[in-house]
C-alpha atoms as a PDB file:
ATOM      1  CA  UNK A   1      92.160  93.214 150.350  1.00  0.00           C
ATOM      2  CA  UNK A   2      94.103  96.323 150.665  1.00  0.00           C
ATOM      3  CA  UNK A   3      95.411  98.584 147.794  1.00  0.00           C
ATOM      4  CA  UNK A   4      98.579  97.288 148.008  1.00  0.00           C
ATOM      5  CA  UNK A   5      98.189  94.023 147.218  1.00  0.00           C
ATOM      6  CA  UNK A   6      95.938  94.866 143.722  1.00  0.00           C
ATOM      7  CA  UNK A   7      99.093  96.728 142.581  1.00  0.00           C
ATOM      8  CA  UNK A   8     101.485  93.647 143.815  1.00  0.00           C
ATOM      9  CA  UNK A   9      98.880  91.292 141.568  1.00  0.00           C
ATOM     10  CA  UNK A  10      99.266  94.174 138.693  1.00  0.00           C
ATOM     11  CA  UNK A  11     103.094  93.936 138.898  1.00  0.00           C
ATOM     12  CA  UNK A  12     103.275  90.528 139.168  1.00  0.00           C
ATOM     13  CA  UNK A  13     101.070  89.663 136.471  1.00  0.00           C
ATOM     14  CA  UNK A  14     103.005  92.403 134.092  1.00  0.00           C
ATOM     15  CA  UNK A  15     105.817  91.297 135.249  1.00  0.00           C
ATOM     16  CA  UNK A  16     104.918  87.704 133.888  1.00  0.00           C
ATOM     17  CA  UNK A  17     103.846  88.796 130.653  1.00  0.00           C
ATOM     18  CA  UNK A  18     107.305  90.537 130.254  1.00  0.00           C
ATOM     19  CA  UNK A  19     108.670  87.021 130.894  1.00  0.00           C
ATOM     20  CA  UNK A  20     106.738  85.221 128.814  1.00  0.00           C
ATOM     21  CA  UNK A  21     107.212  87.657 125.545  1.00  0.00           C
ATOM     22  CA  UNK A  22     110.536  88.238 126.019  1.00  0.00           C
ATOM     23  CA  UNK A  23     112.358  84.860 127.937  1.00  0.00           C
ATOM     24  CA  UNK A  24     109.872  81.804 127.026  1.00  0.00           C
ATOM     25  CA  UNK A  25     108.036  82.564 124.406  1.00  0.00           C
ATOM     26  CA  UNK A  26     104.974  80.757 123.855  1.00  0.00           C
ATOM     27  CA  UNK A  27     102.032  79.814 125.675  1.00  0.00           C
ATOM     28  CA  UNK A  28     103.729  78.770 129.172  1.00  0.00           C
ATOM     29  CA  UNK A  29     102.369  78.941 132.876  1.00  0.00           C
ATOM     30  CA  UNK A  30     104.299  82.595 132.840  1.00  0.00           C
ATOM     31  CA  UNK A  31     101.560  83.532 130.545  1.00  0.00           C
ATOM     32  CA  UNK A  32      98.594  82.460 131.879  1.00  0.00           C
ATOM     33  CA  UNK A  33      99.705  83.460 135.461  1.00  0.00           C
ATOM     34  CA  UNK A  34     100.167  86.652 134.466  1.00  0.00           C
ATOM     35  CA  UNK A  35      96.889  86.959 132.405  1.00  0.00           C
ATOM     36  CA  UNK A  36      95.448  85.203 136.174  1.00  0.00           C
ATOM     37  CA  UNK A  37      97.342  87.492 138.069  1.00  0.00           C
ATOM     38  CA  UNK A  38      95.852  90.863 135.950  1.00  0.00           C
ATOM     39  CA  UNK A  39      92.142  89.639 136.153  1.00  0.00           C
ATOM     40  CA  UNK A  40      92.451  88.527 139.917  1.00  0.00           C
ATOM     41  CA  UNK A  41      93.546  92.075 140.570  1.00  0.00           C
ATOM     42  CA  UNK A  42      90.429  93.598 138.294  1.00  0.00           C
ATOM     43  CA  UNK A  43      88.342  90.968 140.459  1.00  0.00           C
ATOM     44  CA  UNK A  44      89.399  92.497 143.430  1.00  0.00           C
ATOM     45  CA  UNK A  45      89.599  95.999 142.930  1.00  0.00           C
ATOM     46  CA  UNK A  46      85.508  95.438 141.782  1.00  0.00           C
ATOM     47  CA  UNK A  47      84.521  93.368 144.885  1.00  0.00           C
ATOM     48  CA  UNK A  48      87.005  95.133 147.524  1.00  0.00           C
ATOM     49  CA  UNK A  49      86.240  98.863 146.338  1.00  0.00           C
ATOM     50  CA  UNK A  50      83.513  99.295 144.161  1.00  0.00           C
ATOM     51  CA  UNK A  51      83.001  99.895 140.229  1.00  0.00           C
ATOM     52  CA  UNK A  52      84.816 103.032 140.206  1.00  0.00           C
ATOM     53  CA  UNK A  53      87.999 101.894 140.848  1.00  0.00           C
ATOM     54  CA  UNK A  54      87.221  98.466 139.419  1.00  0.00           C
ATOM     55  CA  UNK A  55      86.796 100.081 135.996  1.00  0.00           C
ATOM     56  CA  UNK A  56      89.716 101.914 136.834  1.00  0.00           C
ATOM     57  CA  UNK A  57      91.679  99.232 137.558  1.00  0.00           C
ATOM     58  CA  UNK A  58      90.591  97.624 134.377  1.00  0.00           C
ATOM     59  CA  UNK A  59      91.664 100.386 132.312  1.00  0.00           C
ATOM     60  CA  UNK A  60      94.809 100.420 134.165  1.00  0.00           C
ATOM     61  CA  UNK A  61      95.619  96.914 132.856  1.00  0.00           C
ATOM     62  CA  UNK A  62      94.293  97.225 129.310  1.00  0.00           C
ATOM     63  CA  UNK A  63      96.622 100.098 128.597  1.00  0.00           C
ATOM     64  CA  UNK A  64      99.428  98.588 130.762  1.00  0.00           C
ATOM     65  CA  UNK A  65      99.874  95.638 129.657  1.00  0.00           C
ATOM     66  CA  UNK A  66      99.852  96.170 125.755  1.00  0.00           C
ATOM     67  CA  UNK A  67     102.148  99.502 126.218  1.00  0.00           C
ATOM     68  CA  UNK A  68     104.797  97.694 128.728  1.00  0.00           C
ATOM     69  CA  UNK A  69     105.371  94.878 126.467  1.00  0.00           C
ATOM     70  CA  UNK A  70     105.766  97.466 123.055  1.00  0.00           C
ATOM     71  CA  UNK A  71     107.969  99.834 124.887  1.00  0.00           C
ATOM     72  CA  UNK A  72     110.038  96.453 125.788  1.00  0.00           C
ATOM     73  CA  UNK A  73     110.196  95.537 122.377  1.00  0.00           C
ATOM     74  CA  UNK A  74     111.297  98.955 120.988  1.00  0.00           C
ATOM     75  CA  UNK A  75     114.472  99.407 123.979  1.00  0.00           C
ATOM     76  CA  UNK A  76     117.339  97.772 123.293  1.00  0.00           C
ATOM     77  CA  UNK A  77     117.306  94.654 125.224  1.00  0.00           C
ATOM     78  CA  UNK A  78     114.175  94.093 123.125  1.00  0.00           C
ATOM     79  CA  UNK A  79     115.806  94.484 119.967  1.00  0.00           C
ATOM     80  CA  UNK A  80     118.257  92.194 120.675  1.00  0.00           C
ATOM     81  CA  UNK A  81     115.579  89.479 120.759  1.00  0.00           C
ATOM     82  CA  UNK A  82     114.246  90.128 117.459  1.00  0.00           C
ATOM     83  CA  UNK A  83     115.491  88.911 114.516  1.00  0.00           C
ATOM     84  CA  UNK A  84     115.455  91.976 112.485  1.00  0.00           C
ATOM     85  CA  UNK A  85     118.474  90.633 109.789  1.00  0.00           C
ATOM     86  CA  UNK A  86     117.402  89.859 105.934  1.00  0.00           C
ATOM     87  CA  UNK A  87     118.426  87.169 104.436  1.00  0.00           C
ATOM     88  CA  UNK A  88     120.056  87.939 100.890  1.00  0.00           C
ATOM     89  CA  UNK A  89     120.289  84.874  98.729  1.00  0.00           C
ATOM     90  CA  UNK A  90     119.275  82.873  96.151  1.00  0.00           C
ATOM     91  CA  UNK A  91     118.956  79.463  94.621  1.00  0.00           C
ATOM     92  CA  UNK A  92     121.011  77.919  92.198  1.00  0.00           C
ATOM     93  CA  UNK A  93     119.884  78.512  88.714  1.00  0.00           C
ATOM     94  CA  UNK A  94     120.340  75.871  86.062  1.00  0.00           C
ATOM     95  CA  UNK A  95     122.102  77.454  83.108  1.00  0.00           C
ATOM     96  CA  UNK A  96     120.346  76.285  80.364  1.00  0.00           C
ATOM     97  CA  UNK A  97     122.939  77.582  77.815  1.00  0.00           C
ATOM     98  CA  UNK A  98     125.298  74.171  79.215  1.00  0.00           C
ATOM     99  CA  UNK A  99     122.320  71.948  79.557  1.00  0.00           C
ATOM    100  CA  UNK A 100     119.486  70.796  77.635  1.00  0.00           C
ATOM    101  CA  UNK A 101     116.465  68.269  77.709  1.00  0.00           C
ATOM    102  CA  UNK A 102     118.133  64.989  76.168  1.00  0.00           C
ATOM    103  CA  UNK A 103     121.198  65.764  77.833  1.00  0.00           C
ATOM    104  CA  UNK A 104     122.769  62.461  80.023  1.00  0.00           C
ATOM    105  CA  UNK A 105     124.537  62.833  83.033  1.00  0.00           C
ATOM    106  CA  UNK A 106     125.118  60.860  85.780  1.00  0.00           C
ATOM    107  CA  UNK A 107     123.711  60.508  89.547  1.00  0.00           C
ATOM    108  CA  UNK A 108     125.651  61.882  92.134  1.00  0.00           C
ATOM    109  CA  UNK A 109     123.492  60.822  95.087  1.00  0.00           C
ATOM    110  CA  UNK A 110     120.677  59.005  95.411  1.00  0.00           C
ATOM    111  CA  UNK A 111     117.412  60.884  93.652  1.00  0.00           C
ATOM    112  CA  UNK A 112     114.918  59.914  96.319  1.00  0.00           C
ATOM    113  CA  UNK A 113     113.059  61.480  94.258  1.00  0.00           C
ATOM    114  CA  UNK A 114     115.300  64.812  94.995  1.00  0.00           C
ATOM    115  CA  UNK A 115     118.909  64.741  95.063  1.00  0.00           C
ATOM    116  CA  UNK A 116     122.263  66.080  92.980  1.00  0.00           C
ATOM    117  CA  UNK A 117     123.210  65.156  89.277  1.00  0.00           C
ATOM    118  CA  UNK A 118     126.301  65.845  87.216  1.00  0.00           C
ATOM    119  CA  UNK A 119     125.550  67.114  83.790  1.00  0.00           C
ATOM    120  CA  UNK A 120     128.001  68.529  81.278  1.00  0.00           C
ATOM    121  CA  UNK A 121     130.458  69.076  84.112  1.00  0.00           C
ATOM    122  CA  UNK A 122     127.362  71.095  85.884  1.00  0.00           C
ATOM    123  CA  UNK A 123     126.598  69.661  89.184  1.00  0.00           C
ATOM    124  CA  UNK A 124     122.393  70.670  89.811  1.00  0.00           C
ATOM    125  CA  UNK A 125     119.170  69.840  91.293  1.00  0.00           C
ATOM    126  CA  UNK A 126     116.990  67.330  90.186  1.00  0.00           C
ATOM    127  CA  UNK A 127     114.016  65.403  90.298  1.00  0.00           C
ATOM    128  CA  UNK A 128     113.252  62.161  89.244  1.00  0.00           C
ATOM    129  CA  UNK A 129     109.705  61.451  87.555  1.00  0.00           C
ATOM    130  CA  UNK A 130     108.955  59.359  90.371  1.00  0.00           C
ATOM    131  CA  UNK A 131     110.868  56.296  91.300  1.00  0.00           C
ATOM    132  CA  UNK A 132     114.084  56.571  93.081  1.00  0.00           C
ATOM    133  CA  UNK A 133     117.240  56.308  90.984  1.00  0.00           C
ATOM    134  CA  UNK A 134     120.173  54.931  92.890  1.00  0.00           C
ATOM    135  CA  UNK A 135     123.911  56.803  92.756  1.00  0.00           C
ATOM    136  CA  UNK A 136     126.267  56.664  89.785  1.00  0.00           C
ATOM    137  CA  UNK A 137     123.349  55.881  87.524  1.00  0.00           C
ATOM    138  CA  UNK A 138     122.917  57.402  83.856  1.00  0.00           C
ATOM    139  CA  UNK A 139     119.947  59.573  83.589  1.00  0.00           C
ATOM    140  CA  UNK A 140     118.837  61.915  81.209  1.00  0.00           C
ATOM    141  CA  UNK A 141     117.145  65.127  81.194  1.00  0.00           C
ATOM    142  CA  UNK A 142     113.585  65.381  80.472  1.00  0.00           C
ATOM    143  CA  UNK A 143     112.796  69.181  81.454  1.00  0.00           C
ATOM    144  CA  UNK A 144     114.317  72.454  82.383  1.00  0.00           C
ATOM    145  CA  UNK A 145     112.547  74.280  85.521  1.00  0.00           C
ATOM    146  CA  UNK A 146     113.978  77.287  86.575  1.00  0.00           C
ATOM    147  CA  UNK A 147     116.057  75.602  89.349  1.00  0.00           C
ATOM    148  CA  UNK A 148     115.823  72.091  88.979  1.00  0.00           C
ATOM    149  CA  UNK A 149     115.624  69.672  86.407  1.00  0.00           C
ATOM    150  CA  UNK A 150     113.393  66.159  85.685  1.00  0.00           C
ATOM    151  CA  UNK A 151     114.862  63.746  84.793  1.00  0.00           C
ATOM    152  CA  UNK A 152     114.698  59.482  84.294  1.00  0.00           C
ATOM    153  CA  UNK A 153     117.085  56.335  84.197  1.00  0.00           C
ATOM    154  CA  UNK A 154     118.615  55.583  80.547  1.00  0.00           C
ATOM    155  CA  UNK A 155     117.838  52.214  80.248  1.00  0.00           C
END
């Protein structure tokens, strides 16, 4: 094999890599061809030219691969792929100055066992204490969490 076509394999394999970070993520056939295609090349620079280059070769692809895909991440066509946004919010707190355990209120949805209540014209979170409680039925408040309450069927 000729010198040309252990740096087509290194291209192609890097080249692979690139695609599988950046366009399929995942473990896909572009990943493991390219990881194929980089030790194929190592495999023939050893057997075609000796240890000297082999290990050279080697070395080539160690620091290649790992630098290529950071310096892809870090230009801007990489950062467009990576979600670099926060996310600034915050769950609804039940105001326990309207609403207190023994309260009743009625189901707006279904609590299976999660679903909305209307309490003191508050519309929250809550959780039944285990059985589903079907819509439009009177319940009453057992506990306060911080953003949810427990509550059971009036019978």
């Amino acid at each position: 094999m000729s010198l040309l076509a252990i740096i087509l394999l290194i291209f192609l394999g890097l080249l692979l890599l690139l695609i599988e970070f950046a366009v399929i993520p995942g473990i896909t056939i572009a990943g493991v061809g390219g990881f194929i295609l980089l030790g194929l090349s190592v495999y023939i620079a050893f057997t075609s030219f000796g240890s000297v280059p082999g290990f050279l070769t080697l070395a080539f692809v160690l620091i290649a691969s790992p630098l290529l895909i950071y310096y892809f991440f870090k230009s801007k066509s990489g950062k467009v792929m990576v979600l670099d946004s926060r996310i600034e919010g915050n769950i609804g707190a039940v105001d326990q100055e309207k609403i207190h355990p023994g309260d009743i209120g009625r189901t707006i949805g279904r609590l299976a066992p999660i679903g909305k209540v209307k309490i003191n014209g508050e519309i929250v979170e809550a959780r039944s204490t285990g059985s589903f409680i079907d819509h439009n039925t009177e319940i009453k408040v057992i506990k306060i969490l911080s953003n949810s309450l427990i509550v059971e069927p009036v019978n």
